[in-house]
N, C-alpha and C. Protein backbone atom coordinates (compact mmCIF):
# COMPACT_ATOMS: atom_id res chain seq x y z
N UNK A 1 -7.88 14.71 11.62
CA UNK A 1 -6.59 14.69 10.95
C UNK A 1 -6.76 14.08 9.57
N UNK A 2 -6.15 15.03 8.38
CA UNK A 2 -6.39 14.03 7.31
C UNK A 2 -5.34 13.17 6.95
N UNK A 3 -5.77 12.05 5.89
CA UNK A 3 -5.08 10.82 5.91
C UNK A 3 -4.50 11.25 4.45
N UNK A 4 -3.99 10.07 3.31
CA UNK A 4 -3.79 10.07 2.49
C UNK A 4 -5.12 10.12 1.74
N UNK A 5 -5.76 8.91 2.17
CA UNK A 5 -7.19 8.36 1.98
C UNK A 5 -8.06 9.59 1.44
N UNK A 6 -7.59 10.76 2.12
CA UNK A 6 -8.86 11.78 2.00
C UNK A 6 -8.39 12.64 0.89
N UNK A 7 -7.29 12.42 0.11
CA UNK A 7 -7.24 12.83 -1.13
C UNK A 7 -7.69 11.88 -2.42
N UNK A 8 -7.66 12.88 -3.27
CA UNK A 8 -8.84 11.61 -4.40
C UNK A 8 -8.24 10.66 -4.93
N UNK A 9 -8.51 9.79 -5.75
CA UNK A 9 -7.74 8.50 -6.39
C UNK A 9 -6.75 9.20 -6.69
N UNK A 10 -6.94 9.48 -7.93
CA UNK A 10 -5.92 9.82 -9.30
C UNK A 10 -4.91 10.98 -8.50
N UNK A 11 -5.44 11.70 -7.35
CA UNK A 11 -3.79 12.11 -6.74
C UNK A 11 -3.19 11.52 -5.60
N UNK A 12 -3.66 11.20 -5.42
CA UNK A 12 -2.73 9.80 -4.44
C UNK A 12 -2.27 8.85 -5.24
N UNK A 13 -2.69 8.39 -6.30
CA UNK A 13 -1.91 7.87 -7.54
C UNK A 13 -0.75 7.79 -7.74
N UNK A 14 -0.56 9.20 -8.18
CA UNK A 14 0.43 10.56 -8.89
C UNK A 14 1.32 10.32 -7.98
N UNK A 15 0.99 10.79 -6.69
CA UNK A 15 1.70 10.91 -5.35
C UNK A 15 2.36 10.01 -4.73
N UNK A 16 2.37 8.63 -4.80
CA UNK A 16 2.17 7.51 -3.95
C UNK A 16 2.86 6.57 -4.66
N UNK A 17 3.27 6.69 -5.94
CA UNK A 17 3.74 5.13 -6.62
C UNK A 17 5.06 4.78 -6.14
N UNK A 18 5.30 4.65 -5.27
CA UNK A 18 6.56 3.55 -4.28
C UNK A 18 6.13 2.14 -4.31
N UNK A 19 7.17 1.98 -5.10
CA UNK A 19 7.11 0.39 -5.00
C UNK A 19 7.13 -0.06 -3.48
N UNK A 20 6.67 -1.30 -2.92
CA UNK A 20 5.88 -1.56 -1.83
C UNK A 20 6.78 -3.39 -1.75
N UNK A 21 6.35 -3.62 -2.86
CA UNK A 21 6.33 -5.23 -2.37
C UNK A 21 7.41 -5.25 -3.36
N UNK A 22 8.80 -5.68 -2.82
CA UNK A 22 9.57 -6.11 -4.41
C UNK A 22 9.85 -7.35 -5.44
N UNK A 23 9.24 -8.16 -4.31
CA UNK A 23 9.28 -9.49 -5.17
C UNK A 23 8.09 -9.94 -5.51
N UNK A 24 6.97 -9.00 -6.09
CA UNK A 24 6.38 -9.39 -7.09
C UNK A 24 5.85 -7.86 -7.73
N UNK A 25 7.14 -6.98 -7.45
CA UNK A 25 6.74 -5.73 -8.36
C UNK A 25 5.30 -4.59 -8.19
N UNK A 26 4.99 -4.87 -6.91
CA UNK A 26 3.53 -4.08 -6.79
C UNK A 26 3.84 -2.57 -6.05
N UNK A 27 3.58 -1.74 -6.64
CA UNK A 27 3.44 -0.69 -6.30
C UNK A 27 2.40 0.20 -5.16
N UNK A 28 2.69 1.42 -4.77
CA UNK A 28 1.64 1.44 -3.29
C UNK A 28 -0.38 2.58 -4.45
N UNK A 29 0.23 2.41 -5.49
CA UNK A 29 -0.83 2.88 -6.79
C UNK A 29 -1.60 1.54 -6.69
N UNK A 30 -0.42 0.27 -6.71
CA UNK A 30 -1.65 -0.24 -7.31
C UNK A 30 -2.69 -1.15 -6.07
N UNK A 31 -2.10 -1.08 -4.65
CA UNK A 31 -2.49 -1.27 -3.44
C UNK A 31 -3.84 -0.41 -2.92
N UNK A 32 -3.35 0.99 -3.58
CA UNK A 32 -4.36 2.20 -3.44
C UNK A 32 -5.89 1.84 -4.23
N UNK A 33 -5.18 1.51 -5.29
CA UNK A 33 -6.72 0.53 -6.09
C UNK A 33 -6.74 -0.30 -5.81
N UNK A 34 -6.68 -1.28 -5.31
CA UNK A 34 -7.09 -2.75 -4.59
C UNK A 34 -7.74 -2.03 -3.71
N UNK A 35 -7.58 -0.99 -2.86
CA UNK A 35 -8.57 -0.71 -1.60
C UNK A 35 -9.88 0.24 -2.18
N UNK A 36 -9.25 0.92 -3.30
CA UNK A 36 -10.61 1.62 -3.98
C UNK A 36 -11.48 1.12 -4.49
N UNK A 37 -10.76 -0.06 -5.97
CA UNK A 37 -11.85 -0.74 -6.52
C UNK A 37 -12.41 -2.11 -5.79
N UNK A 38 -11.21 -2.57 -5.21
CA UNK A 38 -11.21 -4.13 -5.14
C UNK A 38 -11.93 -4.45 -3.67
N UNK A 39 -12.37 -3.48 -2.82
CA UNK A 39 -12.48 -3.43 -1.55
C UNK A 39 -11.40 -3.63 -0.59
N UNK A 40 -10.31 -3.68 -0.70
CA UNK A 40 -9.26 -4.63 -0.04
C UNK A 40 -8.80 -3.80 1.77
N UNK A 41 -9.52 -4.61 2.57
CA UNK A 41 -9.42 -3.72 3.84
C UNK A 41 -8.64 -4.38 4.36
N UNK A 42 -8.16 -5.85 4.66
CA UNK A 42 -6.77 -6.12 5.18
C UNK A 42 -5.72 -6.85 4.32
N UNK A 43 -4.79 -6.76 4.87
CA UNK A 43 -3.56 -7.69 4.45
C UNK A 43 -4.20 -8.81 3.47
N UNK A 44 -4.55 -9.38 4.17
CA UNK A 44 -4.96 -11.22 3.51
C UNK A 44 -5.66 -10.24 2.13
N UNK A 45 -6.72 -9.21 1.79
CA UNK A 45 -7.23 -9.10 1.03
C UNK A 45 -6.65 -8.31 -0.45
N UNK A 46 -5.46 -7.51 0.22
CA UNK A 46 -4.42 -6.71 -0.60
C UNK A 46 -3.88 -8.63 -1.10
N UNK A 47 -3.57 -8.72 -0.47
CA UNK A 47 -2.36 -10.26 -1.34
C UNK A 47 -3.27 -10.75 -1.98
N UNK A 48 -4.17 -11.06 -1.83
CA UNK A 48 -5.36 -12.27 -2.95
C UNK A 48 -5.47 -11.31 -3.94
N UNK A 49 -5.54 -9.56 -3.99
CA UNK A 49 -5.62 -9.10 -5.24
C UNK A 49 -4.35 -8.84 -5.72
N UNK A 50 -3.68 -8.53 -4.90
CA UNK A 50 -2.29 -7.80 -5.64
C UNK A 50 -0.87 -8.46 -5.72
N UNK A 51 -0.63 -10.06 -4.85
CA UNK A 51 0.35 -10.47 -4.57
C UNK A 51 1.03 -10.02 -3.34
N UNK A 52 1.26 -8.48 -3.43
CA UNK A 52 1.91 -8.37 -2.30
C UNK A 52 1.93 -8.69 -0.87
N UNK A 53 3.13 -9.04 -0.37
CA UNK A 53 2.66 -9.82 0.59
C UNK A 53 3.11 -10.90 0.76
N UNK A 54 2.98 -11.92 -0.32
CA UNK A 54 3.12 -12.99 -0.69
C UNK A 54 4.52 -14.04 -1.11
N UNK A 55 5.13 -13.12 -1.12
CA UNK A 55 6.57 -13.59 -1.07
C UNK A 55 7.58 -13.61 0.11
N UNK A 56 8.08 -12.62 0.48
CA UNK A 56 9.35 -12.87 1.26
C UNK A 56 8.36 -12.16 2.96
N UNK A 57 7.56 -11.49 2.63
CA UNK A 57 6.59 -10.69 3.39
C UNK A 57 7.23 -9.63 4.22
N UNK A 58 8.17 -8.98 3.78
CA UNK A 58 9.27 -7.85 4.33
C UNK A 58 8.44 -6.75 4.26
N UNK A 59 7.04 -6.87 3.24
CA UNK A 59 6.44 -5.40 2.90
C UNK A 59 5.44 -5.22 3.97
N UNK A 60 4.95 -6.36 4.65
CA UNK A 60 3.55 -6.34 5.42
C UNK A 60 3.57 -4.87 6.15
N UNK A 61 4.54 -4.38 6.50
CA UNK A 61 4.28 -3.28 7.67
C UNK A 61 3.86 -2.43 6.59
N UNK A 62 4.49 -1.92 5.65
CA UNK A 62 4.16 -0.96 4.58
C UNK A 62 2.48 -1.39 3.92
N UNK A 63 2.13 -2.37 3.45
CA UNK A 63 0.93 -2.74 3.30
C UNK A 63 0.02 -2.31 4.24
N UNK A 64 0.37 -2.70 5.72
CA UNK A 64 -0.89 -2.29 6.77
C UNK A 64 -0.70 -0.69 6.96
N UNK A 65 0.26 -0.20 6.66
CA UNK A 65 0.47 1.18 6.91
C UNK A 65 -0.33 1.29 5.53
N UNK A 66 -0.61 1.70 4.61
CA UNK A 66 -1.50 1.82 3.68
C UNK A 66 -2.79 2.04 4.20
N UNK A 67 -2.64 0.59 4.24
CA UNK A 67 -4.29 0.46 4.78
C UNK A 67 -5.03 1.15 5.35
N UNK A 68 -3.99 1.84 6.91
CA UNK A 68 -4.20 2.58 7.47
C UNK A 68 -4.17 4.17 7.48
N UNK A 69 -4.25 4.54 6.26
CA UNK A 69 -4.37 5.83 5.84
C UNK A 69 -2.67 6.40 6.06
N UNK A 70 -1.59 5.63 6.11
CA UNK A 70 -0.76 6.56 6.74
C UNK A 70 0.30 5.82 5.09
N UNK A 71 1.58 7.36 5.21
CA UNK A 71 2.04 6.78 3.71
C UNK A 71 3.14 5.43 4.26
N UNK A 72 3.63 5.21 3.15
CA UNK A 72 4.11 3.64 3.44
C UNK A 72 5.43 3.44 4.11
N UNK A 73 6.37 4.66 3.92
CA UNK A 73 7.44 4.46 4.82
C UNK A 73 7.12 5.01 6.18
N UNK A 74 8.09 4.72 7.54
CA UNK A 74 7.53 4.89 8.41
C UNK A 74 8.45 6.08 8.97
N UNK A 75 9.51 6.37 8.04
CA UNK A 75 10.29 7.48 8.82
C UNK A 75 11.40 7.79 7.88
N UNK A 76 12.40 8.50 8.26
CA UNK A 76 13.75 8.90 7.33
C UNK A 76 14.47 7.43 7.10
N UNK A 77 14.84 6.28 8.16
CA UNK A 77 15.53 5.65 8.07
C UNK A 77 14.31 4.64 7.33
N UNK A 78 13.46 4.33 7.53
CA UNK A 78 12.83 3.23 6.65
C UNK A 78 12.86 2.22 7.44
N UNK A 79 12.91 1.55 8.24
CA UNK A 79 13.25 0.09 8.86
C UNK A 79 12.67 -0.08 9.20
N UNK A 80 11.52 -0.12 9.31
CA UNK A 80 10.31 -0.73 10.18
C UNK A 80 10.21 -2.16 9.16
């Protein structure tokens, strides 16, 4: 099954910029590069590069959903 992951940077980029974390403004672009350039394979490692996370932590599910190749909302209603 393919993921997001298995499309290339720069279009998952394009594709993908949903803001993610809102209280410190990080986008799921720039999460996508924290895992491309920055290595960032869990949670703890997305927040030490990107912040997110780090505030109110409402985004964590969307962050690990990232992580996990899957896109960041989890459905029509969003509430996860």
């Amino acid at each position: 099954m393919a993921t997001i992951l298995d499309m290339p940077a720069q279009v998952r980029t394009k594709s993908t910029d949903t803001l993610i974390c809102h209280c410190h403004q990080v986008s799921a672009s720039s999460i996508l590069k924290a895992m491309d350039e920055g290595e960032a394979e869990t949670t703890e490692d997305v927040t030490r590069l990107t912040a997110a996370g780090s505030g109110c932590g409402s985004c964590q599910c969307r962050v690990q959903r990232l992580l996990a190749g899957m896109p960041s909302e989890c459905g029509p209603c969003a509430l996860c």
